[in-house]
PDB file of N, CA and C in Angstrom:
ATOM      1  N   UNK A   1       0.857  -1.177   0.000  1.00  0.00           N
ATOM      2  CA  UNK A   1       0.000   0.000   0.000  1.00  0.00           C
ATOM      3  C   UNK A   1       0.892   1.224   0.000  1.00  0.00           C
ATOM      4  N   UNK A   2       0.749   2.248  -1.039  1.00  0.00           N
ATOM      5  CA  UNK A   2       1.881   3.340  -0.906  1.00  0.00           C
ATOM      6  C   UNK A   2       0.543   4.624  -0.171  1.00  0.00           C
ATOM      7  N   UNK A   3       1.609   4.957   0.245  1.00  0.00           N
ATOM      8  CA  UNK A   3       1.010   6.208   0.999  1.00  0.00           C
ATOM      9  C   UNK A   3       1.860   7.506   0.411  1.00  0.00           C
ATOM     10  N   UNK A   4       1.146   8.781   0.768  1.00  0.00           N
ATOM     11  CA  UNK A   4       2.100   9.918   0.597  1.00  0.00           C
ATOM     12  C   UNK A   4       2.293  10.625   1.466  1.00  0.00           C
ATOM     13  N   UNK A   5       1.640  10.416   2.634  1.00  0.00           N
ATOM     14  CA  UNK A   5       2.093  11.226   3.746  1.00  0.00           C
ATOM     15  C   UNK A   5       3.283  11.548   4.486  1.00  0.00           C
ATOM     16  N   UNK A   6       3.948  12.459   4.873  1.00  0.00           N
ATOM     17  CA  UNK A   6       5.037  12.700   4.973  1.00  0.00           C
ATOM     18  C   UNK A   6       5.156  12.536   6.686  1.00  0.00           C
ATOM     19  N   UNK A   7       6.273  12.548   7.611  1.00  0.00           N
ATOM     20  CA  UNK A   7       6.427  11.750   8.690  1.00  0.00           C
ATOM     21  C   UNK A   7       6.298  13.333   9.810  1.00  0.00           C
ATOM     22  N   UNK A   8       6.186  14.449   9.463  1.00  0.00           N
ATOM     23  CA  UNK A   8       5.729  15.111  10.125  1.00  0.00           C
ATOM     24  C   UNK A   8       3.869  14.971  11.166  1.00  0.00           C
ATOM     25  N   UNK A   9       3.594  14.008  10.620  1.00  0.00           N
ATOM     26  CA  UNK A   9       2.425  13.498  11.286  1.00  0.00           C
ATOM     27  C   UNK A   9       1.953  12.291  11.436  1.00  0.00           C
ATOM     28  N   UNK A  10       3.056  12.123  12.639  1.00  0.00           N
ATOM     29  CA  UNK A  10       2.948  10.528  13.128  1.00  0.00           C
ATOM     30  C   UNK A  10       1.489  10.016  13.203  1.00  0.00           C
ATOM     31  N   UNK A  11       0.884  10.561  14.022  1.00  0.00           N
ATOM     32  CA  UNK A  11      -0.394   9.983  14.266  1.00  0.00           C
ATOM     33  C   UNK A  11      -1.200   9.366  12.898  1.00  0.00           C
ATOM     34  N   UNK A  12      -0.987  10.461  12.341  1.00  0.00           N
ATOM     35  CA  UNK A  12      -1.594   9.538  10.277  1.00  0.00           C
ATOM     36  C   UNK A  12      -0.702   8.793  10.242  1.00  0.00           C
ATOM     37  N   UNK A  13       0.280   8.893  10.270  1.00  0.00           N
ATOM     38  CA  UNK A  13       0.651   7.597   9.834  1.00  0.00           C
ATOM     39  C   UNK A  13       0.491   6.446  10.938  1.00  0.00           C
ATOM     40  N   UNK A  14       0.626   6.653  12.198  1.00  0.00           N
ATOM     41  CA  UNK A  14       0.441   5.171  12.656  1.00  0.00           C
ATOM     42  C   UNK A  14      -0.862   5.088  12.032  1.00  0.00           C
ATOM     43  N   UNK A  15      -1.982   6.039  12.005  1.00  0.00           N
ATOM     44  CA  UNK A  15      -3.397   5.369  11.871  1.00  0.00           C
ATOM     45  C   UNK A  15      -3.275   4.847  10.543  1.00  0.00           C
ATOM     46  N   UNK A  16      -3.064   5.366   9.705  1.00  0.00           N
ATOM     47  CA  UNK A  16      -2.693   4.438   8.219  1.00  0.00           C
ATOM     48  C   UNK A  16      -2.238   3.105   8.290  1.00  0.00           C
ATOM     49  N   UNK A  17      -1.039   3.034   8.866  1.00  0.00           N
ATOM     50  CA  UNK A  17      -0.217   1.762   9.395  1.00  0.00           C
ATOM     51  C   UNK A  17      -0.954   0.396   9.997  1.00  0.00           C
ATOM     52  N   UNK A  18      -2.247   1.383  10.643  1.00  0.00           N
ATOM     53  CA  UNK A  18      -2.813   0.244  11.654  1.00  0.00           C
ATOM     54  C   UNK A  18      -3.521  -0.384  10.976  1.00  0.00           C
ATOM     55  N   UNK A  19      -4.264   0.748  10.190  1.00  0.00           N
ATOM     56  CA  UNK A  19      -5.809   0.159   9.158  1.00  0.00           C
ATOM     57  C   UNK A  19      -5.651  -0.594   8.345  1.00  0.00           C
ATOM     58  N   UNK A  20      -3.955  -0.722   7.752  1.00  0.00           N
ATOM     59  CA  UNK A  20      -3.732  -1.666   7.167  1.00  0.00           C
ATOM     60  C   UNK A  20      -2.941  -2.644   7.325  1.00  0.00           C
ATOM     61  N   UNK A  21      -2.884  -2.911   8.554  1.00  0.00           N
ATOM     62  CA  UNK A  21      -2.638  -3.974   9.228  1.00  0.00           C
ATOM     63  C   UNK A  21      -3.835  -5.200   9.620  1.00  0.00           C
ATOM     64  N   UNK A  22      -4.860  -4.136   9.892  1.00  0.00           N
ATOM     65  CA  UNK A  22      -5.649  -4.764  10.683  1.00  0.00           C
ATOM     66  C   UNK A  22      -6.292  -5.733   9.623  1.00  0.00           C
ATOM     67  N   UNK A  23      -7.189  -6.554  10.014  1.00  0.00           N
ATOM     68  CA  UNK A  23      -7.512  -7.875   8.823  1.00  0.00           C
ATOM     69  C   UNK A  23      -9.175  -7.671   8.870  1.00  0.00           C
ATOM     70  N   UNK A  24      -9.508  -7.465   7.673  1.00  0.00           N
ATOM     71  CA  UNK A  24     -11.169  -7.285   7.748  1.00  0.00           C
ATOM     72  C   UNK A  24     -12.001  -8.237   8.181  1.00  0.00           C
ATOM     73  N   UNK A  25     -12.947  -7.962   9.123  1.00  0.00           N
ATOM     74  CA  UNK A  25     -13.773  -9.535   9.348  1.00  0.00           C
ATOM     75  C   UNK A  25     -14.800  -9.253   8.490  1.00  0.00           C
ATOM     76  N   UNK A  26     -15.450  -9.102   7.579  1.00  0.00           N
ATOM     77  CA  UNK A  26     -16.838  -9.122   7.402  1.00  0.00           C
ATOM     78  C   UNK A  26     -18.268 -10.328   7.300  1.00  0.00           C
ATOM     79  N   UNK A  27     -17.551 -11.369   7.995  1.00  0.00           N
ATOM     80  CA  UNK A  27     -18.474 -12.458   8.427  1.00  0.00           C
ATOM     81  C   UNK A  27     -19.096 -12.347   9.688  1.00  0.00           C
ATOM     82  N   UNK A  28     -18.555 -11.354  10.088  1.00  0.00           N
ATOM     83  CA  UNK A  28     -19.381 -11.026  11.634  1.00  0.00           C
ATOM     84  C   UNK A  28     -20.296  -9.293  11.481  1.00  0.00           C
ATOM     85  N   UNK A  29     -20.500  -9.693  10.240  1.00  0.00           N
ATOM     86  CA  UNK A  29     -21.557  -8.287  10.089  1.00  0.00           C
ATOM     87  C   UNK A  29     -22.767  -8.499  10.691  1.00  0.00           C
ATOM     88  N   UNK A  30     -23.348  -7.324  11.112  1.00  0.00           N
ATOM     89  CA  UNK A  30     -24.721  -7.388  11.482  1.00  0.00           C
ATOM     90  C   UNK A  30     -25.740  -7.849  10.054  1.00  0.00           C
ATOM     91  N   UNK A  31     -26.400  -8.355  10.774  1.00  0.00           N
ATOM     92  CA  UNK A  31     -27.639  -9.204  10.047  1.00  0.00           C
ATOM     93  C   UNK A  31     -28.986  -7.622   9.836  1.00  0.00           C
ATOM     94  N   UNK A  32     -29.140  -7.158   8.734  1.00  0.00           N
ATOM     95  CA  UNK A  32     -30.681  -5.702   8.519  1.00  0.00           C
ATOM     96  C   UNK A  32     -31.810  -6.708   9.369  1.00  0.00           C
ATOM     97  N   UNK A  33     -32.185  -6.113  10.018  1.00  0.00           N
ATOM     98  CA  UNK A  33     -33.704  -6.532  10.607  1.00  0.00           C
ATOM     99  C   UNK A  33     -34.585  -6.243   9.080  1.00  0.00           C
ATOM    100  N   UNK A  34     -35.753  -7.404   9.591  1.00  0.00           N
ATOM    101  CA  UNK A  34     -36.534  -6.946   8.448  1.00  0.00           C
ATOM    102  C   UNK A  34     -37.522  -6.391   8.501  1.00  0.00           C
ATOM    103  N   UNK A  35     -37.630  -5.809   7.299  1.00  0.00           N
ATOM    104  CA  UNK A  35     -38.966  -4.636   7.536  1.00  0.00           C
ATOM    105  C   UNK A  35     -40.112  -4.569   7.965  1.00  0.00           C
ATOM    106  N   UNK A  36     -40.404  -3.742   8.499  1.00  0.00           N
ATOM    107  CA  UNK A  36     -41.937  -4.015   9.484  1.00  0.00           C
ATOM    108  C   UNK A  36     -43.139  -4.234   8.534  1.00  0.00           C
ATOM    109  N   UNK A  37     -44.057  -4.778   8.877  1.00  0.00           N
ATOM    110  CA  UNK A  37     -45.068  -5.378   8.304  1.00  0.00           C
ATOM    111  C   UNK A  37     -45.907  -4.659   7.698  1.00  0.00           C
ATOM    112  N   UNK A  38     -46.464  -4.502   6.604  1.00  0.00           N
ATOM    113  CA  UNK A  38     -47.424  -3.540   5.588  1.00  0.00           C
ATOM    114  C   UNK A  38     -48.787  -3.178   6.451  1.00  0.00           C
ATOM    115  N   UNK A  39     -48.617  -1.720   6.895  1.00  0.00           N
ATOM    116  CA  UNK A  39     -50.161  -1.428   7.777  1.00  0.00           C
ATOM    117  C   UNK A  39     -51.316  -1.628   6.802  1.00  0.00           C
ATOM    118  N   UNK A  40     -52.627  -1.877   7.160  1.00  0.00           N
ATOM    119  CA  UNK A  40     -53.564  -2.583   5.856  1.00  0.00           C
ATOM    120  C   UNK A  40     -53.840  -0.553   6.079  1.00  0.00           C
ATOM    121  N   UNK A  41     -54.538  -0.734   4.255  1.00  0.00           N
ATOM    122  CA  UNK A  41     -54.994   1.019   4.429  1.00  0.00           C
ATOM    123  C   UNK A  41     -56.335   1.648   4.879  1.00  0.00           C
ATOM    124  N   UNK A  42     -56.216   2.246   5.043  1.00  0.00           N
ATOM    125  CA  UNK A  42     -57.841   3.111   5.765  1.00  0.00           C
ATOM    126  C   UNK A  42     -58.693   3.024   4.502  1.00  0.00           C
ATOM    127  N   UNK A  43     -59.867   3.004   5.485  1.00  0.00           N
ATOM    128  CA  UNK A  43     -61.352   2.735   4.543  1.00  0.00           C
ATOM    129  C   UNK A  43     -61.451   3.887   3.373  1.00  0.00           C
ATOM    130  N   UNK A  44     -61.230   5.048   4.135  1.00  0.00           N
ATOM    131  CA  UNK A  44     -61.179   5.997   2.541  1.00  0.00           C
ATOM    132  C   UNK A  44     -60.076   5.686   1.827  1.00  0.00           C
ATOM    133  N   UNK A  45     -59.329   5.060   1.937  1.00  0.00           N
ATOM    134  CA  UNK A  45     -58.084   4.977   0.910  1.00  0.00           C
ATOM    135  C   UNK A  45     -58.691   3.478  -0.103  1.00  0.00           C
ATOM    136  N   UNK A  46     -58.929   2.829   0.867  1.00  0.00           N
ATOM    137  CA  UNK A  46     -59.241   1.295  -0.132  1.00  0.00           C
ATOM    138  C   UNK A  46     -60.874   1.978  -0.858  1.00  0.00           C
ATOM    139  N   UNK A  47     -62.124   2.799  -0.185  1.00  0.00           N
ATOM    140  CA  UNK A  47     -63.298   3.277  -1.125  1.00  0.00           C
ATOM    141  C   UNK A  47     -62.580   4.048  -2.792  1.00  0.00           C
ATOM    142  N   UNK A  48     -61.661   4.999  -2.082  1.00  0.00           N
ATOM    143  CA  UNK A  48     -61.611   5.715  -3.366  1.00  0.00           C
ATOM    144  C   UNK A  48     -60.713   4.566  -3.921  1.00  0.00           C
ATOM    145  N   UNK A  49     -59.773   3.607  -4.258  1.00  0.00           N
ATOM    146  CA  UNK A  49     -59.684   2.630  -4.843  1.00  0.00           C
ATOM    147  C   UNK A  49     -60.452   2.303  -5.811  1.00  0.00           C
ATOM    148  N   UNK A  50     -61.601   0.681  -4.749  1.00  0.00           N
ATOM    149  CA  UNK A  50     -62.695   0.944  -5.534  1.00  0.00           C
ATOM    150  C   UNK A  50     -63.578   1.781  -6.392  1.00  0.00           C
ATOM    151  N   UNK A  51     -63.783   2.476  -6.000  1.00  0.00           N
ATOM    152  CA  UNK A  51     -64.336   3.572  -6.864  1.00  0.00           C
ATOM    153  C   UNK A  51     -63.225   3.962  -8.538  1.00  0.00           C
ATOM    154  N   UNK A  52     -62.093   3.771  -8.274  1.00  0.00           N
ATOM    155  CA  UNK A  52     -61.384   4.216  -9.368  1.00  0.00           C
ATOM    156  C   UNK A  52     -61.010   3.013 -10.136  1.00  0.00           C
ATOM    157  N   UNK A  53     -61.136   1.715  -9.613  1.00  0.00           N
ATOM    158  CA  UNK A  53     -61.428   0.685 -10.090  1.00  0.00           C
ATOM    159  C   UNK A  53     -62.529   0.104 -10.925  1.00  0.00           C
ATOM    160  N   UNK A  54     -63.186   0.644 -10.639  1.00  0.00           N
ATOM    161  CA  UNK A  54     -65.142   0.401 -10.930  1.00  0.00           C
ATOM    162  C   UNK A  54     -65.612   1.070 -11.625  1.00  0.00           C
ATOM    163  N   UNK A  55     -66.362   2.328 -11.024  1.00  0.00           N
ATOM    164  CA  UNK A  55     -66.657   3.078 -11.919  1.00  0.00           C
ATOM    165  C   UNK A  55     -66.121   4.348 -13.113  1.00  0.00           C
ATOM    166  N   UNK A  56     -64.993   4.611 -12.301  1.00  0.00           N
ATOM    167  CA  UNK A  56     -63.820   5.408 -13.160  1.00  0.00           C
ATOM    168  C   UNK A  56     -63.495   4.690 -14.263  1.00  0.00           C
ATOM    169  N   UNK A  57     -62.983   3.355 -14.215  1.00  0.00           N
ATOM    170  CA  UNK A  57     -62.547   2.594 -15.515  1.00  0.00           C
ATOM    171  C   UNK A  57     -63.809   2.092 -16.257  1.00  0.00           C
ATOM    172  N   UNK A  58     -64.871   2.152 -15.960  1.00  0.00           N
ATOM    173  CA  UNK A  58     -65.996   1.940 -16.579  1.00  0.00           C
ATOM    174  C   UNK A  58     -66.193   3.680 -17.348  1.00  0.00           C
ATOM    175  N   UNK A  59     -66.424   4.313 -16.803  1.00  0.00           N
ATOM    176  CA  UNK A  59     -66.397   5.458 -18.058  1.00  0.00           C
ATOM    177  C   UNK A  59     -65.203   5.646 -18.602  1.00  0.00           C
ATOM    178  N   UNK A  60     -64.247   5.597 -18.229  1.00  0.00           N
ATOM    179  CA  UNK A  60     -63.047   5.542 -19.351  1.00  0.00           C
ATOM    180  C   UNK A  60     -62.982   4.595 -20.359  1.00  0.00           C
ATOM    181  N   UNK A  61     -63.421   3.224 -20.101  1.00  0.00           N
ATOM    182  CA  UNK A  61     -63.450   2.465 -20.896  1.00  0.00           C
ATOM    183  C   UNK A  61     -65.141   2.851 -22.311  1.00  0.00           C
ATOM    184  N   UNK A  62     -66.018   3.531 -21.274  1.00  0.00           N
ATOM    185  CA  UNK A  62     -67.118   3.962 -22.506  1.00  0.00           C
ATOM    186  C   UNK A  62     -66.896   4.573 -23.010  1.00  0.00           C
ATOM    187  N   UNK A  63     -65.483   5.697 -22.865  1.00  0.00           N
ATOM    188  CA  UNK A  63     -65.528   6.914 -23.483  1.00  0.00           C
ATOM    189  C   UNK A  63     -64.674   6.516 -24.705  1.00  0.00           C
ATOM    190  N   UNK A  64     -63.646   5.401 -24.801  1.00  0.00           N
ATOM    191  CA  UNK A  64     -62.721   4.827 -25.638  1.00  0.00           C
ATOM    192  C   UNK A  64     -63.348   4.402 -26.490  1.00  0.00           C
ATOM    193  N   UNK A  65     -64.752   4.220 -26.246  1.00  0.00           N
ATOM    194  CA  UNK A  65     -65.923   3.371 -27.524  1.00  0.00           C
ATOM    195  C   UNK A  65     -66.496   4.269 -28.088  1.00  0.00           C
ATOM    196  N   UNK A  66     -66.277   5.821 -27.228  1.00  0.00           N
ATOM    197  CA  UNK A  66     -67.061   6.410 -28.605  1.00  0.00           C
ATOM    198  C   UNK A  66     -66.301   7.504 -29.385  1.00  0.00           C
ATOM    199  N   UNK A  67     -64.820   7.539 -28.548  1.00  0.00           N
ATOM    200  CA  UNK A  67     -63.583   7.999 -28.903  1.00  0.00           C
ATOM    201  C   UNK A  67     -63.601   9.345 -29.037  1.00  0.00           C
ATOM    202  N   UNK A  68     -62.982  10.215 -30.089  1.00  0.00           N
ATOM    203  CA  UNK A  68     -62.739  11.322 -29.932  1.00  0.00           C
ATOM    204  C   UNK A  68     -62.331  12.642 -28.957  1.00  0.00           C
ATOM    205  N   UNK A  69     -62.739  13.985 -28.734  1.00  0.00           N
ATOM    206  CA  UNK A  69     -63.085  14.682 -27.588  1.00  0.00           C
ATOM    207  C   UNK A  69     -63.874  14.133 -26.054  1.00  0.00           C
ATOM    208  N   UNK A  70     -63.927  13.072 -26.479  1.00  0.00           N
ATOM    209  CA  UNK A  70     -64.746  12.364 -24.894  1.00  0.00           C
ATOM    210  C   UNK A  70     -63.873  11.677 -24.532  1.00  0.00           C
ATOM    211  N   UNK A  71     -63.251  10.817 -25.156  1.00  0.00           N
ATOM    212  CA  UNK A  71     -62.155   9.925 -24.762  1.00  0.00           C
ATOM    213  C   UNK A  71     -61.100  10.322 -24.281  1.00  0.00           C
ATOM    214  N   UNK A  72     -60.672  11.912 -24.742  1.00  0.00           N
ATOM    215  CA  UNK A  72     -59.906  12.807 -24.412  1.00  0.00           C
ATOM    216  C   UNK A  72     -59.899  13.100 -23.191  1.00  0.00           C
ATOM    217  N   UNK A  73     -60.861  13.671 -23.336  1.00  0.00           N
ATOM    218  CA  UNK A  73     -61.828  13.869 -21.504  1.00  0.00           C
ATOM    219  C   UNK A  73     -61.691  13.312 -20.530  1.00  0.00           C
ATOM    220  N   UNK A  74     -62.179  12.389 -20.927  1.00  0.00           N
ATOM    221  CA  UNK A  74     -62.435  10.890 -19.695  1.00  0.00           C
ATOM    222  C   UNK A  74     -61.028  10.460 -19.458  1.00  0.00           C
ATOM    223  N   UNK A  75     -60.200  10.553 -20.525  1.00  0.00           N
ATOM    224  CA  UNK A  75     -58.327  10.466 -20.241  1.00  0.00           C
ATOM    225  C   UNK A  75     -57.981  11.801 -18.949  1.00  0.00           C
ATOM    226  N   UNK A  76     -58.050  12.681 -19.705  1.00  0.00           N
ATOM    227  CA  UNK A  76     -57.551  14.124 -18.630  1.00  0.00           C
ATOM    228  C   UNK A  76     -58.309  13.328 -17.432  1.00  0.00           C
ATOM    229  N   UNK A  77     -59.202  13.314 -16.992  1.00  0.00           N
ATOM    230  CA  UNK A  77     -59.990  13.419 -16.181  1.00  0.00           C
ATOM    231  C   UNK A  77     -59.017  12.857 -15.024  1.00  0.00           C
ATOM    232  N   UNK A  78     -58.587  11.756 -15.782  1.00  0.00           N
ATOM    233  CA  UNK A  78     -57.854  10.386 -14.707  1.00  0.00           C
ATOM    234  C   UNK A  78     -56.768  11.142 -14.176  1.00  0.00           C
ATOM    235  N   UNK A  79     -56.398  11.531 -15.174  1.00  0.00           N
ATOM    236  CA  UNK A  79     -54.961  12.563 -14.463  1.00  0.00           C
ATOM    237  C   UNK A  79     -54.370  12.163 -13.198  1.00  0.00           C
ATOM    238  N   UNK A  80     -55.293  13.288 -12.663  1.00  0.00           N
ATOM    239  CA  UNK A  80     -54.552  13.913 -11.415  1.00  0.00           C
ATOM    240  C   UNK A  80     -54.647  12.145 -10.223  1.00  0.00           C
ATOM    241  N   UNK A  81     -55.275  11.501 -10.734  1.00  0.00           N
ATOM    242  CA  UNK A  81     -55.697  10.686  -9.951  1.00  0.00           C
ATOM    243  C   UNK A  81     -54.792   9.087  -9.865  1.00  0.00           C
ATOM    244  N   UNK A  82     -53.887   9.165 -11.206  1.00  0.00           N
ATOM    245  CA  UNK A  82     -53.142   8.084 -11.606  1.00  0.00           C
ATOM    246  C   UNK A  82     -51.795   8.606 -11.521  1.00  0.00           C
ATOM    247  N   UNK A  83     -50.691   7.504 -11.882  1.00  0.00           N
ATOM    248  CA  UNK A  83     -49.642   7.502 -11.915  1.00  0.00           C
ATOM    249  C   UNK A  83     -49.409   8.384 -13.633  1.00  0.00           C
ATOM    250  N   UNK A  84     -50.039   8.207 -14.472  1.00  0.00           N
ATOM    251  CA  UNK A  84     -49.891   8.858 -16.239  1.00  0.00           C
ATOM    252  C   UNK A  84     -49.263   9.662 -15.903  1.00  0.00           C
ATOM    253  N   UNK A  85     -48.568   9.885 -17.022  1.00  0.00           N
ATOM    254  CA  UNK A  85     -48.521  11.530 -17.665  1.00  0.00           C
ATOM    255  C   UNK A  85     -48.376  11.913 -18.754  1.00  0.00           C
ATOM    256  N   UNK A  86     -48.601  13.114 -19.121  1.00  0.00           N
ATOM    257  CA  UNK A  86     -48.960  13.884 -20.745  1.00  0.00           C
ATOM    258  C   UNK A  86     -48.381  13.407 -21.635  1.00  0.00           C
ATOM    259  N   UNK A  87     -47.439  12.041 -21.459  1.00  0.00           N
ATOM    260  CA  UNK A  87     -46.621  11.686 -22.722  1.00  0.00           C
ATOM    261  C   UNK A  87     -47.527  10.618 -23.266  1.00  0.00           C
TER     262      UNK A  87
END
């Protein structure tokens, strides 16, 4: 291991000296705990779900049948409410 430190500062250098002396264990690493358990979600979170499951994709899906400026629509609409975006 080359170093460049010059001997005006013993202390770096013993600490250099030591660190690479010393022999890595990494079989005695700590073990990550595992992650805490998925809280189930609140009733308004799983309704509006449903709801965007159901009847949201039911008019989006009618509006695709009659296409044009409605389909458009019924697209924007989802927006704010989905992962999409304008691409």
């Amino acid at each position: 291991m080359a170093t460049s430190v010059d001997s005006s500062h013993p202390s770096t250098v013993a600490a250099i000296s030591s660190s690479a002396a010393a022999p890595s264990n990494s079989s005695t690493a700590a073990v990550p705990a595992p992650p805490p358990a998925a809280e189930p979600l609140p009733p308004s979170i799983e309704g509006f779900d449903k709801l965007m499951d159901q009847e949201v994709k039911a008019f989006v899906n009618a509006s695709e049948k009659i296409g044009g400026l409605v389909q458009q629509q019924a697209w924007l609409h989802t927006l704010p409410f989905t992962e999409n975006d304008l691409t």
